[in-house]
Protein backbone atom coordinates (compact mmCIF):
# COMPACT_ATOMS: atom_id res chain seq x y z
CA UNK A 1 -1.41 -19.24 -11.08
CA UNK A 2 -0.66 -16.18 -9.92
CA UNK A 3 2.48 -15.18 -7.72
CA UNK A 4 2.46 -12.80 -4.88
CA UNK A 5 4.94 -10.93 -3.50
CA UNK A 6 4.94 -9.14 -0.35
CA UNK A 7 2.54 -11.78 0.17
CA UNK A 8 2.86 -11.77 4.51
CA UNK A 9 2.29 -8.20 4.05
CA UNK A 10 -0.80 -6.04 4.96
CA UNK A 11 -2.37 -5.90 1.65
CA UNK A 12 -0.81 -9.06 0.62
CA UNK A 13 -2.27 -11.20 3.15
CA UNK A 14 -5.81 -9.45 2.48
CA UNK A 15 -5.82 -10.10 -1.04
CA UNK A 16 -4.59 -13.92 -1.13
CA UNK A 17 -7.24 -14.55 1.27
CA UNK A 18 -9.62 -13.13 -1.21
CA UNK A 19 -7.86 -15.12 -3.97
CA UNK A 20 -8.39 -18.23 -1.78
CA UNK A 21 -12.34 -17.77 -1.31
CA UNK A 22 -12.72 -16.94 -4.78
CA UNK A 23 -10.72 -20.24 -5.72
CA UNK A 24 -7.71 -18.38 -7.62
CA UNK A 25 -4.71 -20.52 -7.62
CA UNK A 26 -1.98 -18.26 -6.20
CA UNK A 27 1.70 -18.67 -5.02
CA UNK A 28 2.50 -16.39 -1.83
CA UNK A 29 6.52 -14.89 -1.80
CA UNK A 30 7.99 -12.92 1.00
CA UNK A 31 10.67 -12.98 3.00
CA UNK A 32 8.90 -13.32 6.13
CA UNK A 33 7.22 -16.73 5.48
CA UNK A 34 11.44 -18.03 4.89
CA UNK A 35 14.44 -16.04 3.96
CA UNK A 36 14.84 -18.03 0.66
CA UNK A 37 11.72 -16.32 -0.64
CA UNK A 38 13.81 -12.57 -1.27
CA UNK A 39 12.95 -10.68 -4.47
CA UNK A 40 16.04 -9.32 -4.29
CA UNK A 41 18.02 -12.90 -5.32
CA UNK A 42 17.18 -12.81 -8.90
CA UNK A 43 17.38 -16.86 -9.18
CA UNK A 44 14.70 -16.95 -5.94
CA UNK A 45 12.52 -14.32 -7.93
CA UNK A 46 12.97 -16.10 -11.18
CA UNK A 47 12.29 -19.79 -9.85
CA UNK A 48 9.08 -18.25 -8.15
CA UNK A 49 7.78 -16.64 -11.68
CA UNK A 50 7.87 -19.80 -12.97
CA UNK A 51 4.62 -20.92 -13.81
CA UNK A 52 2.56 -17.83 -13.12
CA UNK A 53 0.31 -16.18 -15.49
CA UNK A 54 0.61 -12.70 -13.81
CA UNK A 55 2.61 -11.31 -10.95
CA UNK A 56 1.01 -8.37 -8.26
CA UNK A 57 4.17 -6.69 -6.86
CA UNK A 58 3.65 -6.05 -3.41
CA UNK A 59 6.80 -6.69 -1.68
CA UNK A 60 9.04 -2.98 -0.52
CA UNK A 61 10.39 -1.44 2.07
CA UNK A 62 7.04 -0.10 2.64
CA UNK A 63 7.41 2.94 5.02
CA UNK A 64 8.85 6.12 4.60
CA UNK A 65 10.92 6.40 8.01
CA UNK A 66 12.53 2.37 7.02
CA UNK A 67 13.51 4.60 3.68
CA UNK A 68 15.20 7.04 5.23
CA UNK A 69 17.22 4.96 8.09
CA UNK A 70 18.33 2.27 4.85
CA UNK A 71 18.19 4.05 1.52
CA UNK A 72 20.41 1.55 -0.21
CA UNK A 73 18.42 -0.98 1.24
CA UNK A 74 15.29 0.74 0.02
CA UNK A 75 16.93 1.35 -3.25
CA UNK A 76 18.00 -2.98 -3.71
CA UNK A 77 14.43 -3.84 -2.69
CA UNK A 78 12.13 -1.80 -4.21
CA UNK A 79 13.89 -0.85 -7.34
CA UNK A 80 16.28 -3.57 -8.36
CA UNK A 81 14.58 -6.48 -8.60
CA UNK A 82 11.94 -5.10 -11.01
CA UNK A 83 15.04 -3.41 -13.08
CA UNK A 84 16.55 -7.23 -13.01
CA UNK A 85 13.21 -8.55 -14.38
CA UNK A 86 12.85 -6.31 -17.09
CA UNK A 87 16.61 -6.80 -18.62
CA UNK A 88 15.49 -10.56 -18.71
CA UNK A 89 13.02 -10.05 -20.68
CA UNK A 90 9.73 -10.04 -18.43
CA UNK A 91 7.99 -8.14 -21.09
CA UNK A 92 8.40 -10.78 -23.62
CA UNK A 93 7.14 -13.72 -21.02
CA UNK A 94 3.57 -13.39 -21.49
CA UNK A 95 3.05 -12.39 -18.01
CA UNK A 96 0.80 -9.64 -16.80
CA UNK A 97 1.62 -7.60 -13.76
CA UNK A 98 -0.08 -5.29 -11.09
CA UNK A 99 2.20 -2.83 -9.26
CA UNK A 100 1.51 -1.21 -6.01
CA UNK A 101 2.67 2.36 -5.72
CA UNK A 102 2.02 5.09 -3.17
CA UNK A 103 0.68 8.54 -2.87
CA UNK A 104 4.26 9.25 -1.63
CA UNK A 105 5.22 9.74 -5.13
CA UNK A 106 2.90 12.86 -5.71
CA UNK A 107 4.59 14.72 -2.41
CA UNK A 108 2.73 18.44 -0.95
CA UNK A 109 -0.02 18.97 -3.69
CA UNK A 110 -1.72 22.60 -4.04
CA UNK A 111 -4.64 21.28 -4.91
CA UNK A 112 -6.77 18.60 -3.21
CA UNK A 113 -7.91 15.79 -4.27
CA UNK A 114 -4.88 14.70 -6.14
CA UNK A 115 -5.43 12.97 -9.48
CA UNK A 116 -3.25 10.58 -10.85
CA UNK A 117 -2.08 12.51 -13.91
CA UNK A 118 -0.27 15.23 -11.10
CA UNK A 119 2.93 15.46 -11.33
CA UNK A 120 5.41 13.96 -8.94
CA UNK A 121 7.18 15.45 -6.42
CA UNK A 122 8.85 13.01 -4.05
CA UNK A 123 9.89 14.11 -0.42
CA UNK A 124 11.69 11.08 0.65
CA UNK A 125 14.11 8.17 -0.53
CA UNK A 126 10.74 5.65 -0.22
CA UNK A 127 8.86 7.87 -2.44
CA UNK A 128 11.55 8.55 -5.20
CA UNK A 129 12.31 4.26 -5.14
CA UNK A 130 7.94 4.16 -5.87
CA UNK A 131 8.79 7.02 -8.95
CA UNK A 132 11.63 4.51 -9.88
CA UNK A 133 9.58 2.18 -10.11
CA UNK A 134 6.36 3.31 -11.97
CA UNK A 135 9.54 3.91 -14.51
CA UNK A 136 10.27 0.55 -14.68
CA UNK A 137 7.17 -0.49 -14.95
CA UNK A 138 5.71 2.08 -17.69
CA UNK A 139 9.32 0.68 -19.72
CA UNK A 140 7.78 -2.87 -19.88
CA UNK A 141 3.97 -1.52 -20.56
CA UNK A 142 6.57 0.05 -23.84
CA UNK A 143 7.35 -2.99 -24.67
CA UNK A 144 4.10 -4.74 -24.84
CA UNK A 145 3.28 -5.99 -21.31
CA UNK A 146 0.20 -5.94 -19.64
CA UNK A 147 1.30 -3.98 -16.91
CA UNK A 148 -0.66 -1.99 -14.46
CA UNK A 149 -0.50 0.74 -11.42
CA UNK A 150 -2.01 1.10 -8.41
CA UNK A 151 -1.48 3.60 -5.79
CA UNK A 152 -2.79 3.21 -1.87
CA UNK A 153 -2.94 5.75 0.51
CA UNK A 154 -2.84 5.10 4.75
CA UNK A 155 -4.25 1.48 4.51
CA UNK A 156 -5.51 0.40 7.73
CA UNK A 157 -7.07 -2.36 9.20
CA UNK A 158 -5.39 -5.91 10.34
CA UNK A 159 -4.18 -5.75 13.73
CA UNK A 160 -0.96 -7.75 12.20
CA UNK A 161 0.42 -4.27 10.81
CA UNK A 162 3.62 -2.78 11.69
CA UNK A 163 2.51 -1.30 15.20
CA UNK A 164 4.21 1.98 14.36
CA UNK A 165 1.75 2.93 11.49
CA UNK A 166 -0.63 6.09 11.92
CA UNK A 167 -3.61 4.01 12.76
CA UNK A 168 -2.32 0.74 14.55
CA UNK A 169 -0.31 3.06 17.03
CA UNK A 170 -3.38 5.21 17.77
CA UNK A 171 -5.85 2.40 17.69
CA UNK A 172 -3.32 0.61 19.69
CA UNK A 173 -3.06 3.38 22.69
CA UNK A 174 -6.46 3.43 22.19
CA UNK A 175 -7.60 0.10 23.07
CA UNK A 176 -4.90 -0.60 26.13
CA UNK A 177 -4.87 2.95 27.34
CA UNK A 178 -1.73 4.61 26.17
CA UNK A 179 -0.28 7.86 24.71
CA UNK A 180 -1.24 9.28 21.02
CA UNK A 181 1.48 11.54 18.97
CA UNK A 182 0.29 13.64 16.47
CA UNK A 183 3.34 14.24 14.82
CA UNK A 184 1.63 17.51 13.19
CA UNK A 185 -1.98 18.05 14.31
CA UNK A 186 -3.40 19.44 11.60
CA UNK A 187 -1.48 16.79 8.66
CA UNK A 188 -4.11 15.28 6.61
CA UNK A 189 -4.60 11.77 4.93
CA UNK A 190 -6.50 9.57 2.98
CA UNK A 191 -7.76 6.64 5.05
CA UNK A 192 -8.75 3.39 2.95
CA UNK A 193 -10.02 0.15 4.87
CA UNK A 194 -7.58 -2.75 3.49
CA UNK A 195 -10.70 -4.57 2.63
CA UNK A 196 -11.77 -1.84 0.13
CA UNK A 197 -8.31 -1.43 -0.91
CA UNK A 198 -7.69 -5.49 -1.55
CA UNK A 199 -11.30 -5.46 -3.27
CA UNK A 200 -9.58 -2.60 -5.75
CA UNK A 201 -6.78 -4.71 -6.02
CA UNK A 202 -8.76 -7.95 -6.82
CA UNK A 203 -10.44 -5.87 -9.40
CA UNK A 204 -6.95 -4.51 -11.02
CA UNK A 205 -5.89 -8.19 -11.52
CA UNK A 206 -8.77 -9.33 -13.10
CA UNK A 207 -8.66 -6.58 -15.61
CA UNK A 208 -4.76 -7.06 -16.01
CA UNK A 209 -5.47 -11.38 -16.21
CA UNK A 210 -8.25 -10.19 -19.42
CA UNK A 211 -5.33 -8.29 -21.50
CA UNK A 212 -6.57 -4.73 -20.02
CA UNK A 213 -3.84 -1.98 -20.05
CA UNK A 214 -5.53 0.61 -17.50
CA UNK A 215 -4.03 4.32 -16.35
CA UNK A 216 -2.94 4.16 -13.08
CA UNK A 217 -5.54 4.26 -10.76
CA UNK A 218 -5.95 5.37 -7.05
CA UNK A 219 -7.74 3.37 -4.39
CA UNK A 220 -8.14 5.59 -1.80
CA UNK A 221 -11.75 6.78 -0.17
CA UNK A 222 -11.34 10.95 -1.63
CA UNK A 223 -11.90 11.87 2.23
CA UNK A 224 -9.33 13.89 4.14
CA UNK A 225 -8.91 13.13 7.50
CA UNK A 226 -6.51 15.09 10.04
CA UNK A 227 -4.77 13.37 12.65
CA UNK A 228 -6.30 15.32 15.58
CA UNK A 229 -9.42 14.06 13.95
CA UNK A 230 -8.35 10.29 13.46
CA UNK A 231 -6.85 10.56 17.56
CA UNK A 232 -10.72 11.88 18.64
CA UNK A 233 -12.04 9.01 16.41
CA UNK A 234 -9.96 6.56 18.20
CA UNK A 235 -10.83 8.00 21.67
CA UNK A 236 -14.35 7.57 21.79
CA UNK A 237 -13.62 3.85 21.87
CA UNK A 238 -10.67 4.26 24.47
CA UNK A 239 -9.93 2.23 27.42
CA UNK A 240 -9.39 4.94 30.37
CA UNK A 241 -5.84 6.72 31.04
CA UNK A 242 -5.75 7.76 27.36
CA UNK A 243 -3.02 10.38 26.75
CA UNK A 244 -3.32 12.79 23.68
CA UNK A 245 0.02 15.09 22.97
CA UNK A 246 1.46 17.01 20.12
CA UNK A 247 4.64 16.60 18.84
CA UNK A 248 6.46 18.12 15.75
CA UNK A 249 6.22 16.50 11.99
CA UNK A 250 9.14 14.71 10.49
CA UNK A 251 10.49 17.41 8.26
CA UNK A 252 10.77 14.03 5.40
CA UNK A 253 7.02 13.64 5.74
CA UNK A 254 4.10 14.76 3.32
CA UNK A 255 1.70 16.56 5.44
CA UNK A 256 -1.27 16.30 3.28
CA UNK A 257 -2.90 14.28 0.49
CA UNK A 258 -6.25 13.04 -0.36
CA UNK A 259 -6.97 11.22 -3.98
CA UNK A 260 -9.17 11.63 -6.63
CA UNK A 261 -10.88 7.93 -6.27
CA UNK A 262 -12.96 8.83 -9.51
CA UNK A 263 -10.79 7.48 -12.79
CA UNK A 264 -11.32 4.06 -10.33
CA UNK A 265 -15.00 4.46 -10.31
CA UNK A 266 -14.81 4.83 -13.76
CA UNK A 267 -12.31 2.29 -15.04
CA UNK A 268 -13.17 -0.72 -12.86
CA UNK A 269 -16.74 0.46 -11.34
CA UNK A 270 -14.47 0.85 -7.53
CA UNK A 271 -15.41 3.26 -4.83
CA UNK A 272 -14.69 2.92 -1.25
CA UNK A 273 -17.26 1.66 0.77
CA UNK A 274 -16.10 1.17 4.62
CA UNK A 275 -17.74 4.19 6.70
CA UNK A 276 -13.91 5.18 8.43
CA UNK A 277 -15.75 5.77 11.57
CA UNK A 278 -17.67 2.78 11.87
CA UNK A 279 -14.00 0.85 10.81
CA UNK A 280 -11.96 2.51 13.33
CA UNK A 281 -14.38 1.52 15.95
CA UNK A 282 -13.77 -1.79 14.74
CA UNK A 283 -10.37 -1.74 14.77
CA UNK A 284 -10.03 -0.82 18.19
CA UNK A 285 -12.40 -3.49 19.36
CA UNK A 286 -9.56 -6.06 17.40
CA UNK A 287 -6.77 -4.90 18.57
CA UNK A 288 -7.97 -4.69 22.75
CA UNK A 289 -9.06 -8.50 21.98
CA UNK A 290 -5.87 -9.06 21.04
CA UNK A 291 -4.02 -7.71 23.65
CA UNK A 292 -6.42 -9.74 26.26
């Protein structure tokens, strides 16, 4: 059995569905299905371990902007718990792990696309608690877990988001007619469908469940896209009275990043295979049904 955290979450919902159809026995934790299930009360997180085989580490304060407004909370969710696992001895349980980081930890790159032995450079409180992390996590690798890292980049997808995402909001004004920020025109980011992402992720876990200690590895598609592209994307598919404005980019922000999805290909034979296009269409089609 494997336990979930962050399991209500966008990629966690994704991938216990997938767990479900491929008859993996799974136990979902987040806060969201009941307040009891918090990784940050070690007895909760403990009680939930027991049992599992493995562990994929979803659950965080997962944007940047929550980061910034709560950094202590940011700090006690993201960081803590797995610091609280590791002093009792996680490594030594016989447990494998998967750990989902962000490109937030690599910051404003030179170079594009961004391989995952660049160094880090964190911008904001939410990328420096994913750096944290990955520290915490390489520490129990040391001692002789299985223990792997992912890193996602602008998942998208599941009309269930957080509305205030980059895609959901201008998917969103798309399909009901609306108004589209681009907080910074010409940023650029790496757009991954949640169902290629969660198909990476399904991968990871099998390798980690066969004893496989992997690099950390991207899932991300290796295509730049800018936000005035993503807003025409969206407005092909708009309802009418569709608003498109500019505003200014949050100074805490990285303004560009696309991944090296390669070391992926290699390692677990992954690529990204959603045409963005084609996806976004989609998604606006989803999320006007939804508002009907």
């Amino acid at each position: 059995m494997i336990l979930v955290t962050g399991a209500s979450g966008l990629i966690g919902r994704h991938l216990c569905a997938r767990f479900e159809r491929a008859g993996i026995a799974f136990r979902p934790f987040d806060h969201a299905r009941t307040p009891e299930e918090d990784i940050r009360d070690p007895d909760r997180f403990a009680q939930a371990l027991e049992g599992a085989t493995g562990v994929v580490h979803l659950a965080a304060v997962s944007r940047v902007v929550w980061g910034e407004r709560d950094p202590d909370l940011c700090w006690r969710t993201n960081v803590v718990p797995l610091e609280t696992l590791r002093e009792g001895g996680l490594a030594r349980s016989g447990r494998f792990m998967v750990f989902a980081s962000s490109r937030e930890v690599y910051g404003e790159q030179e170079t594009l696309p961004v391989p995952e032995h660049a160094p880090f450079a964190p911008m904001n409180v939410y990328a420096r608690s994913k750096v944290a992390g990955e520290g915490v996590v390489q520490a129990l690798r040391d001692e002789g877990m299985v223990a792997n890292i992912c890193r996602f980049s602008s998942v998208f997808g599941c009309p269930q988001d957080h509305p205030d995402r980059v895609v959901p909001a201008f998917a969103a004004a798309a399909a009901r007619g609306g108004v589209i920020r681009m907080e910074g025109r010409g940023n650029t980011f790496d757009f991954t469908a949640v169902e290629d992402a969660v198909d990476g992720l399904f991968r990871l876990v099998e390798a980690s469940a066969r004893g496989e200690r992997l690099p950390p590895l991207h899932f991300v598609s290796g295509r730049g896209t800018t936000l005035e592209d993503l807003a025409r994307s969206v407005s092909r598919h708009a309802a009418p009275g569709l608003e498109i404005v500019d505003a200014p980019a949050r100074n805490f922000d990285v303004g560009r990043f696309v991944g090296d999805p390669s070391r992926a290909l290699q390692e677990l034979g992954w690529k990204a295979e959603t045409d963005l296009e084609d996806r976004l269409a989609r998604f606006v089609g989803e999320l006007r049904a939804v508002a009907a």
